[in-house]
N, C-alpha and C. Protein backbone atom coordinates (compact mmCIF):
# COMPACT_ATOMS: atom_id res chain seq x y z
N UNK A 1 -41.94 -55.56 35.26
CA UNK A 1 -42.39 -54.21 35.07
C UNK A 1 -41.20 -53.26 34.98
N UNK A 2 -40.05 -53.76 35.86
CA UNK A 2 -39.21 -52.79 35.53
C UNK A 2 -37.93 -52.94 34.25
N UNK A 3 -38.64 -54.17 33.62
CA UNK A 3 -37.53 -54.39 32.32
C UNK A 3 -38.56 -53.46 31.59
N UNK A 4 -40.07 -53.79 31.37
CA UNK A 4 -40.55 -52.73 30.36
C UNK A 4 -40.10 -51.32 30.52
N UNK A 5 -40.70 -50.62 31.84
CA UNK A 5 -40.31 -49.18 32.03
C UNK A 5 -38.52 -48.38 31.83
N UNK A 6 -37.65 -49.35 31.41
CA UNK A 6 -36.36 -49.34 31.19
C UNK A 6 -36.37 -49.52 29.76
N UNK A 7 -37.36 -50.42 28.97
CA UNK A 7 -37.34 -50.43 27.50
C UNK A 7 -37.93 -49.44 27.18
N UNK A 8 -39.06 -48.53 27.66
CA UNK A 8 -39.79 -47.92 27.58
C UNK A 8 -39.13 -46.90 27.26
N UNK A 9 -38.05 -46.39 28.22
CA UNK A 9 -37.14 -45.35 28.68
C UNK A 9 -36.05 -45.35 27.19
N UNK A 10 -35.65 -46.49 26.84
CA UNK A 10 -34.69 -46.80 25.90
C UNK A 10 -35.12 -46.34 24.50
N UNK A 11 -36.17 -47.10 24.40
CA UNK A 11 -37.43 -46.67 23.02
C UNK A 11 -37.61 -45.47 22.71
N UNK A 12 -37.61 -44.32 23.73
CA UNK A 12 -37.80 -43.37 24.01
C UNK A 12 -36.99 -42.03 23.48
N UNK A 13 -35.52 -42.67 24.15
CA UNK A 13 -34.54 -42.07 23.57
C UNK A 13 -33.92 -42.18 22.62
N UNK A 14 -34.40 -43.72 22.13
CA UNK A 14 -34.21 -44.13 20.63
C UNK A 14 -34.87 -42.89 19.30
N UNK A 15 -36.08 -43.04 20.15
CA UNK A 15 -37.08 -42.03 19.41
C UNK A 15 -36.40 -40.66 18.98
N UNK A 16 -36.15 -40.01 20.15
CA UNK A 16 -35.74 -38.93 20.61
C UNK A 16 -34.34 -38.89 19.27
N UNK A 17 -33.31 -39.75 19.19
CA UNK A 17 -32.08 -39.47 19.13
C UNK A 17 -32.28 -39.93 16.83
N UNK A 18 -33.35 -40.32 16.45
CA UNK A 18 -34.09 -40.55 15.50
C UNK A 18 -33.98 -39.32 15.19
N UNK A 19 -35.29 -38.56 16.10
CA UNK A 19 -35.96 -37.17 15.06
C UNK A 19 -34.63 -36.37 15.04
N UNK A 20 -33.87 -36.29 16.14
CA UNK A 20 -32.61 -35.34 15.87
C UNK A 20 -31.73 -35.51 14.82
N UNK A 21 -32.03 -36.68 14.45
CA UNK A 21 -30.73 -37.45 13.28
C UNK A 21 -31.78 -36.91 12.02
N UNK A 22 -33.12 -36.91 12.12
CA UNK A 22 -33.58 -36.76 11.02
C UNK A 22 -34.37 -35.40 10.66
N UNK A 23 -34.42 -34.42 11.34
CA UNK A 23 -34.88 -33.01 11.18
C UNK A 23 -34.44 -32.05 12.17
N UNK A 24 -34.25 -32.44 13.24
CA UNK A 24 -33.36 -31.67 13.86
C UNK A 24 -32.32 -31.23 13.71
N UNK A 25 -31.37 -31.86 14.00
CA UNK A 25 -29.94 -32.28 13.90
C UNK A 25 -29.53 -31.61 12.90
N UNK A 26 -30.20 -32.32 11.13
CA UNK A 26 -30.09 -31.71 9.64
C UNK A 26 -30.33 -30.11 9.89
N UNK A 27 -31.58 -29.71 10.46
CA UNK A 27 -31.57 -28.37 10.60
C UNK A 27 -30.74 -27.69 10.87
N UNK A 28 -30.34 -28.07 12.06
CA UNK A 28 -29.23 -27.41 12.97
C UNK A 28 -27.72 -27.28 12.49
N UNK A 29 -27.17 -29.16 11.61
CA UNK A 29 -26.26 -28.38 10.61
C UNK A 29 -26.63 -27.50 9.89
N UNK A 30 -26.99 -27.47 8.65
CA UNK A 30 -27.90 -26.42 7.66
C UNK A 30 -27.19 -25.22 8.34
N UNK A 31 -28.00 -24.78 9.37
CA UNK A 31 -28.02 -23.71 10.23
C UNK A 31 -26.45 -22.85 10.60
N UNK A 32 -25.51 -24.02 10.70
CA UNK A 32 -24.11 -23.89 10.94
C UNK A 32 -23.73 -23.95 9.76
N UNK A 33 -24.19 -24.44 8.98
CA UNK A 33 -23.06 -24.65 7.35
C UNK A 33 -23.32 -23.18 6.98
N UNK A 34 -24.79 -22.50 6.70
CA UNK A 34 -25.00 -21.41 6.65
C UNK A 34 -24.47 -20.31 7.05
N UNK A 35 -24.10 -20.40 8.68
CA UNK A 35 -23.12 -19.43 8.93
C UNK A 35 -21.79 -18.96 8.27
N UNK A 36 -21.41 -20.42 8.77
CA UNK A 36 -20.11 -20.46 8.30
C UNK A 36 -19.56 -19.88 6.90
N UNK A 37 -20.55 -20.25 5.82
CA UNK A 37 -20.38 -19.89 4.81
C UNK A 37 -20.46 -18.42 4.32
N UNK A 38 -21.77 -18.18 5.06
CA UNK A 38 -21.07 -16.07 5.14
C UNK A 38 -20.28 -16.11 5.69
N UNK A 39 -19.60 -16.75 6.97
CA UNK A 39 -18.63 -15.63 7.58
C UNK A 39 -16.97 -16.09 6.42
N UNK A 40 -16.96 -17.31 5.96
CA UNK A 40 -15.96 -17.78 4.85
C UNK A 40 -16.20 -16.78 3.40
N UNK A 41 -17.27 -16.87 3.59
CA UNK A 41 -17.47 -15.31 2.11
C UNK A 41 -16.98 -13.95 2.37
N UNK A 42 -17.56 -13.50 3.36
CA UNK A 42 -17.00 -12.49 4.01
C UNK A 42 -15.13 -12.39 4.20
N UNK A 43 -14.68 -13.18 4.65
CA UNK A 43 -12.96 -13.75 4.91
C UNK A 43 -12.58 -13.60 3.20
N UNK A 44 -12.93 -14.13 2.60
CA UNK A 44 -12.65 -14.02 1.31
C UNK A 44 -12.62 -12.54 0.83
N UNK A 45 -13.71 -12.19 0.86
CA UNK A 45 -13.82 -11.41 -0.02
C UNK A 45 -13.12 -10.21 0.71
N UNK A 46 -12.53 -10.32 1.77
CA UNK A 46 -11.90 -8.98 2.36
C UNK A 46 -10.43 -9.52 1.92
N UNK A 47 -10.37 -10.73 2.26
CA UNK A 47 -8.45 -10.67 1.04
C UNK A 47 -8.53 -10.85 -0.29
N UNK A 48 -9.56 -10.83 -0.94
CA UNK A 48 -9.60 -9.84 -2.23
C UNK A 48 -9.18 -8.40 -2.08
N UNK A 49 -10.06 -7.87 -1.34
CA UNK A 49 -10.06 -6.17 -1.42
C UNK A 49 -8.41 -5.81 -0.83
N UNK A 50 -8.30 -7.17 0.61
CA UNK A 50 -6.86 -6.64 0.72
C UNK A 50 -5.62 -6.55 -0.46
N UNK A 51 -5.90 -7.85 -1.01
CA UNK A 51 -4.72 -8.41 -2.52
C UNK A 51 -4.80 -7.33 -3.36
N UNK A 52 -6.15 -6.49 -3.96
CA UNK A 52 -6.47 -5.24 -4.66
C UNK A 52 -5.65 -4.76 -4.36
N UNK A 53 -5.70 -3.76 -2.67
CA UNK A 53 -5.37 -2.74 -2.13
C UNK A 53 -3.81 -2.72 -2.54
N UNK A 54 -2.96 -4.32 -2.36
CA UNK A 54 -1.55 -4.17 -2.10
C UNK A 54 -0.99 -4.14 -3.20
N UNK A 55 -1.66 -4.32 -4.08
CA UNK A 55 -1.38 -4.32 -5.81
C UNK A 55 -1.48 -2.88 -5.98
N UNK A 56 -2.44 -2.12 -5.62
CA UNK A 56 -2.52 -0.82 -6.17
C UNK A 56 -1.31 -0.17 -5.48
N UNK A 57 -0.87 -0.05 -3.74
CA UNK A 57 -0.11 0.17 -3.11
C UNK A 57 1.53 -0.01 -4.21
N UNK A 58 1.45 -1.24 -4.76
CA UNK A 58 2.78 -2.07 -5.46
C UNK A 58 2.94 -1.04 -6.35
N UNK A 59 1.95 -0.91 -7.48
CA UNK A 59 1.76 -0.32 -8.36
C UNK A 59 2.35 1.78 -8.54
N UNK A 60 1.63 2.15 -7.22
CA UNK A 60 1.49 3.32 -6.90
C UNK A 60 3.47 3.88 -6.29
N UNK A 61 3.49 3.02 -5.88
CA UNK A 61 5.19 3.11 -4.77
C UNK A 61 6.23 4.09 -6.32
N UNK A 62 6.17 3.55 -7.03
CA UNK A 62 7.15 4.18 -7.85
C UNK A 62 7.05 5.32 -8.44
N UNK A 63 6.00 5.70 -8.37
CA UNK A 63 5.45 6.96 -9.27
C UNK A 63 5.31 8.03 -7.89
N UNK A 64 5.25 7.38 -6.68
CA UNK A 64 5.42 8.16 -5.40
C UNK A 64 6.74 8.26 -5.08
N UNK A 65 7.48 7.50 -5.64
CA UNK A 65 9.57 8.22 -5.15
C UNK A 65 9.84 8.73 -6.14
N UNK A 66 9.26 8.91 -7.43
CA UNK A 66 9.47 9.34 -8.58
C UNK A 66 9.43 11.26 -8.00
N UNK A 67 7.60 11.48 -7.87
CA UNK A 67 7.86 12.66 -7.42
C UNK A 67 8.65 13.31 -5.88
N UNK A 68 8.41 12.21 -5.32
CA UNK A 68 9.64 12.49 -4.24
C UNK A 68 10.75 13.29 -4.17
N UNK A 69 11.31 12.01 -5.25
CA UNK A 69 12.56 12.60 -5.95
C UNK A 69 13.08 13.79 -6.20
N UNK A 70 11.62 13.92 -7.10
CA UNK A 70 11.88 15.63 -8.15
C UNK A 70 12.03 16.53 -7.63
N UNK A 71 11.03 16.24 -6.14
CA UNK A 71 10.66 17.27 -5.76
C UNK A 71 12.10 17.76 -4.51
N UNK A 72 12.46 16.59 -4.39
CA UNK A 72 13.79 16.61 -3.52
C UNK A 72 15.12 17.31 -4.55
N UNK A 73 15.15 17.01 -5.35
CA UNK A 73 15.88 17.47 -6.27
C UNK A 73 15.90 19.19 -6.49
N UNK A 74 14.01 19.37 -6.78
CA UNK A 74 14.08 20.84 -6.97
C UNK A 74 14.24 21.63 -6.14
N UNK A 75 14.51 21.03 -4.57
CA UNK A 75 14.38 22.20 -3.72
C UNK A 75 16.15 21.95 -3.06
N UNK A 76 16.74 20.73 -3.17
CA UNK A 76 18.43 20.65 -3.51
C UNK A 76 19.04 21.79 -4.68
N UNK A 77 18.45 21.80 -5.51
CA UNK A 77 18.88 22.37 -6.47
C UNK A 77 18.57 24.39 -6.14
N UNK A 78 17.32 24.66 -6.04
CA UNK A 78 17.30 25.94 -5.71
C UNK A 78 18.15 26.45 -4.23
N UNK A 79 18.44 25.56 -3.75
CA UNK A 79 19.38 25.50 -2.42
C UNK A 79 21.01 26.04 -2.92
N UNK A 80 20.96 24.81 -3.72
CA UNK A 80 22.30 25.28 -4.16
C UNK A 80 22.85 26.38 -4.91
N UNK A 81 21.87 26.88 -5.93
CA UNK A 81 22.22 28.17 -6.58
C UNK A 81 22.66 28.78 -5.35
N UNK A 82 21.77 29.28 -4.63
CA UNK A 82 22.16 30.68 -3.39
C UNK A 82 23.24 30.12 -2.44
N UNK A 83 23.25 28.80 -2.00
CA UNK A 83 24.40 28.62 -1.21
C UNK A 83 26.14 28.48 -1.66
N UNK A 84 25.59 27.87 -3.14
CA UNK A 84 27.00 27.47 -3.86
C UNK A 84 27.07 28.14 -4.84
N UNK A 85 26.63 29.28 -5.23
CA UNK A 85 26.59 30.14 -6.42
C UNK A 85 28.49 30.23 -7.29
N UNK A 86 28.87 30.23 -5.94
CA UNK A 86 30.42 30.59 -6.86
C UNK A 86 31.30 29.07 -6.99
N UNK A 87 30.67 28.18 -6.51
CA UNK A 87 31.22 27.28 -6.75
C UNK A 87 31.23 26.59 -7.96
N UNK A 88 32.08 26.06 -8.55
CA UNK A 88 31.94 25.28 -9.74
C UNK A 88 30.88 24.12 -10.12
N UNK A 89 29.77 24.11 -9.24
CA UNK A 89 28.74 23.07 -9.71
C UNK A 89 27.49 23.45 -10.09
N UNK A 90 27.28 23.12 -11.09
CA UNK A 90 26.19 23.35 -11.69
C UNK A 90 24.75 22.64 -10.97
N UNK A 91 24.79 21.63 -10.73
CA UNK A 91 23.44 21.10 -10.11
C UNK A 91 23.82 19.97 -9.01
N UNK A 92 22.89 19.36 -8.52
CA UNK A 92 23.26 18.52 -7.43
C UNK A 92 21.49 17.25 -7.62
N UNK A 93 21.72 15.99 -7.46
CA UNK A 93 20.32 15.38 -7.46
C UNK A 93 20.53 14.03 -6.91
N UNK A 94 19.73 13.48 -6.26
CA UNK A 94 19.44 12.26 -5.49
C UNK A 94 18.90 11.38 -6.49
N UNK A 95 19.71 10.57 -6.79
CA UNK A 95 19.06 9.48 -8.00
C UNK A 95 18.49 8.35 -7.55
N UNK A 96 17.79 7.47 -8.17
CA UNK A 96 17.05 6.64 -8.14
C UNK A 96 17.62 5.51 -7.29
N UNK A 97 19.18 5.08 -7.07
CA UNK A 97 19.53 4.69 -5.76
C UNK A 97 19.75 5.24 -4.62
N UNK A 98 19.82 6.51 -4.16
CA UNK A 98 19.32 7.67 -3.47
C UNK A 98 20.65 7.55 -3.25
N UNK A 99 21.72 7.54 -3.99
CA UNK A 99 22.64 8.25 -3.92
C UNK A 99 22.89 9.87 -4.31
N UNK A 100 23.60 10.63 -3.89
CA UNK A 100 24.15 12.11 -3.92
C UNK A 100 24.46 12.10 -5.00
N UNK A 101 24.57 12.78 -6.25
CA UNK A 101 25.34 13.42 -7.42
C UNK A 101 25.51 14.69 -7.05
N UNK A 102 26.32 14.82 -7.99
CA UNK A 102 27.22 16.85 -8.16
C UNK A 102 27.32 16.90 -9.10
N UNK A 103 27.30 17.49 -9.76
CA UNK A 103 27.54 17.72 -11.68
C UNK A 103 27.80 19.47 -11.26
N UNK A 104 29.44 19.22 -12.31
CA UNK A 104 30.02 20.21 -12.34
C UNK A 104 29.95 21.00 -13.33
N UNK A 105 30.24 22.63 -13.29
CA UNK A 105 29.81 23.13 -14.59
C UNK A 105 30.72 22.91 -16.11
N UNK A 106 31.44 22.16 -15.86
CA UNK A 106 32.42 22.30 -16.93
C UNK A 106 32.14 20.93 -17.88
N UNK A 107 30.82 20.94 -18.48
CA UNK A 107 30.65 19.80 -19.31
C UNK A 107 29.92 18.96 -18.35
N UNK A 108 29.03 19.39 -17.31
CA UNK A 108 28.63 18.38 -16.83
C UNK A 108 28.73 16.98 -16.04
N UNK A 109 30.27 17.03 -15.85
CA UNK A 109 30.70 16.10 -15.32
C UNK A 109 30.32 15.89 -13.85
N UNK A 110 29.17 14.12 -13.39
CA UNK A 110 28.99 14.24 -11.99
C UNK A 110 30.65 13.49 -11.54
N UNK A 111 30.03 13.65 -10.33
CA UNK A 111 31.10 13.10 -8.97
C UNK A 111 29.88 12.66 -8.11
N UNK A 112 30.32 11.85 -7.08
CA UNK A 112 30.06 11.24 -6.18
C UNK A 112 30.63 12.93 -4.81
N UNK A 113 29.36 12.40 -3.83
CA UNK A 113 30.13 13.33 -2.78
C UNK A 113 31.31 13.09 -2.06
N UNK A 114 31.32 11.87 -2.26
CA UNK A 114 33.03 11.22 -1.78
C UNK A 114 34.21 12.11 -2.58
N UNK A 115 33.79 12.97 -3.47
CA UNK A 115 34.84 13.50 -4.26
C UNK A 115 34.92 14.92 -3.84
N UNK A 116 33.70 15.29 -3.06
CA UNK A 116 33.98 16.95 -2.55
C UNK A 116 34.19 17.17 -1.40
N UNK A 117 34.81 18.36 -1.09
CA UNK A 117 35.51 18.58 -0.01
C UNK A 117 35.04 18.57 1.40
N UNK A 118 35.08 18.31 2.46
CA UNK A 118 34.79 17.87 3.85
C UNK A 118 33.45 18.87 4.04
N UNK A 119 34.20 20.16 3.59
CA UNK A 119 33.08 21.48 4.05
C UNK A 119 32.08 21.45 2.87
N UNK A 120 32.13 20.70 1.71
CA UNK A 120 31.44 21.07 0.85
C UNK A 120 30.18 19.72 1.22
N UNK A 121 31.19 18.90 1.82
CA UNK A 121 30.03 17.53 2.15
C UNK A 121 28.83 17.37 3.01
N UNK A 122 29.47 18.70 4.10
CA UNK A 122 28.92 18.70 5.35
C UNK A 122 27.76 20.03 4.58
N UNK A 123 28.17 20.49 4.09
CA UNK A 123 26.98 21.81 3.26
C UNK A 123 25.74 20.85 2.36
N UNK A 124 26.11 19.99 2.14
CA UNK A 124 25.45 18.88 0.95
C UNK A 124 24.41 18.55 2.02
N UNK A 125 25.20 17.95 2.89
CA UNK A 125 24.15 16.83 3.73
C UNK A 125 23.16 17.59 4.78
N UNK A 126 23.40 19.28 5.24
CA UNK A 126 22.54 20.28 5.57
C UNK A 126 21.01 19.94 4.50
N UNK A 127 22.13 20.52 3.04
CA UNK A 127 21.05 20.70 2.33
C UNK A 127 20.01 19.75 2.03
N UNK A 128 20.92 18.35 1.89
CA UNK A 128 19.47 17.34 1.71
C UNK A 128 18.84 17.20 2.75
N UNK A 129 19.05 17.30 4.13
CA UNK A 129 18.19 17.01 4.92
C UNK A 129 17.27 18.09 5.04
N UNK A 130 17.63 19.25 4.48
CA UNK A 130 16.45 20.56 4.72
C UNK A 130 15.63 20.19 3.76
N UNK A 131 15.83 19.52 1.93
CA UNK A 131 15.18 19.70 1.54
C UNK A 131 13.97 18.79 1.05
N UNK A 132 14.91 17.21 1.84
CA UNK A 132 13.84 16.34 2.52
C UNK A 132 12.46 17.03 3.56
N UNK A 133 13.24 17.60 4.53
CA UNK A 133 12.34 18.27 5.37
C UNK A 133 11.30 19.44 4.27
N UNK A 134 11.47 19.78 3.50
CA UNK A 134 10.52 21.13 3.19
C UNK A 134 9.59 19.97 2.18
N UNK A 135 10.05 18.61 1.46
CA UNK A 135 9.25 18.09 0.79
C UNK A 135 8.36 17.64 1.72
N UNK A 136 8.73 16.79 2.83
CA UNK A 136 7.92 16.34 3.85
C UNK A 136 7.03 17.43 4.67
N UNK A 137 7.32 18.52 4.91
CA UNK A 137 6.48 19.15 5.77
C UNK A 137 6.31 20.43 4.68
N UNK A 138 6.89 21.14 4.25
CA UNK A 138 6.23 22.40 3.66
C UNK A 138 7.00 23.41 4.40
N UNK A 139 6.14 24.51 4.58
CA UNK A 139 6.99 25.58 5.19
C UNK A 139 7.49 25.06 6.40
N UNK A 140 8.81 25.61 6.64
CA UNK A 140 9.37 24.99 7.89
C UNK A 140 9.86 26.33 8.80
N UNK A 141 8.73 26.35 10.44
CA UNK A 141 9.31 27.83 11.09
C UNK A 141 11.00 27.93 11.58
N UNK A 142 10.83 26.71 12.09
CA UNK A 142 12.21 25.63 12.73
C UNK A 142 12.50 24.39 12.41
N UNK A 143 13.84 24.30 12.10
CA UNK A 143 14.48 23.30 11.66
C UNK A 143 15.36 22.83 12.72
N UNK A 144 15.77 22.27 13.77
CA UNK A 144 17.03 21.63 14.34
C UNK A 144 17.38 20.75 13.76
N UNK A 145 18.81 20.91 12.95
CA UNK A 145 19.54 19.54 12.99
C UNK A 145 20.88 19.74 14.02
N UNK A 146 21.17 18.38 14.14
CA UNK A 146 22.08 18.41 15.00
C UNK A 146 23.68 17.79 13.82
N UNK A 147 24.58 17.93 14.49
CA UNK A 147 25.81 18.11 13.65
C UNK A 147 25.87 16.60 13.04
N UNK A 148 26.32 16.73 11.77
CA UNK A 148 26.24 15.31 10.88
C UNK A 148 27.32 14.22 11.67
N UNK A 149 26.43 13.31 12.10
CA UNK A 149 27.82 11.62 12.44
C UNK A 149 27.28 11.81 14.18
N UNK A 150 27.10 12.90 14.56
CA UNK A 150 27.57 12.98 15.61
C UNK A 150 26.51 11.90 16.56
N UNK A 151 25.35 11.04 16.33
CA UNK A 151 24.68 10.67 16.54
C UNK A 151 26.04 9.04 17.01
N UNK A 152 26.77 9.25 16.13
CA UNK A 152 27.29 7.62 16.19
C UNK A 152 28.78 7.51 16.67
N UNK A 153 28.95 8.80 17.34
CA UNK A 153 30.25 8.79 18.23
C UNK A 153 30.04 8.94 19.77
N UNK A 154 30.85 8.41 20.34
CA UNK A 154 30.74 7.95 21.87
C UNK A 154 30.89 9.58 22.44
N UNK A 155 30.12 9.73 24.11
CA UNK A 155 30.11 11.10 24.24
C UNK A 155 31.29 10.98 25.02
């Protein structure tokens, strides 16, 4: 009696471990493949929108230092009329390697700021940083800068 009630028991779970293999179980994957597969659609389709985004970002970057630029330029430049009026330079502009130019009035000829004078360098580098600052912020009530280099000498 107690080999049947032990086969009984066995049969049982045979049974049992059957329907799970055969409608259960299937369900229950199903059920998980299903998930999974929105939440893998979902994953996807947001590094699409991200890959979009960084393409447009890629795209957009140059035409954003472009006006940067100009705009750094035009307010270098109206700087300089009133500050350097008697000086021999005609214009001043941050080029596309964001290096300094000077263009002098006599035919246009630039220089590098390595070529103007200590006081004229230290007037330069006022001015681009003000006119960084007025592109970046706009009207400006206060400005502190603190004296050029001095950040990288021992006190």
């Amino acid at each position: 009696m107690g080999g049947e009630l032990r086969g009984g028991r066995v049969n049982a779970l045979r049974d049992r471990v059957e329907k799970l293999r055969g409608g259960e179980l299937a369900s229950r994957e199903s059920e998980v493949s299903r998930v999974r597969g929105g939440e893998l659609n979902r994953y996807v389709g947001a590094s699409d929108v991200l890959s979009r985004l960084q393409q447009v970002l890629d795209d957009v970057k140059p035409v954003v230092r472009r006006i940067f630029l100009d705009s750094v330029n035009e307010e270098l430049n109206v700087m300089m009329k009133e500050l350097m009026h008697k000086a021999s330079y005609a214009s001043m502009e941050v080029n596309e390697e964001y290096e300094v130019v000077v263009r002098r009035n006599d035919g246009g000829v630039s220089l590098p700021v390595e070529a103007l004078s200590i006081g004229e360098r230290n007037l330069v580098s006022l001015m681009l940083r003000y006119a960084i600052a007025r592109v970046v912020m706009g009207l400006i009530p206060v400005l502190i800068l603190d004296e050029h280099g001095a950040l990288g000498r021992g006190a």
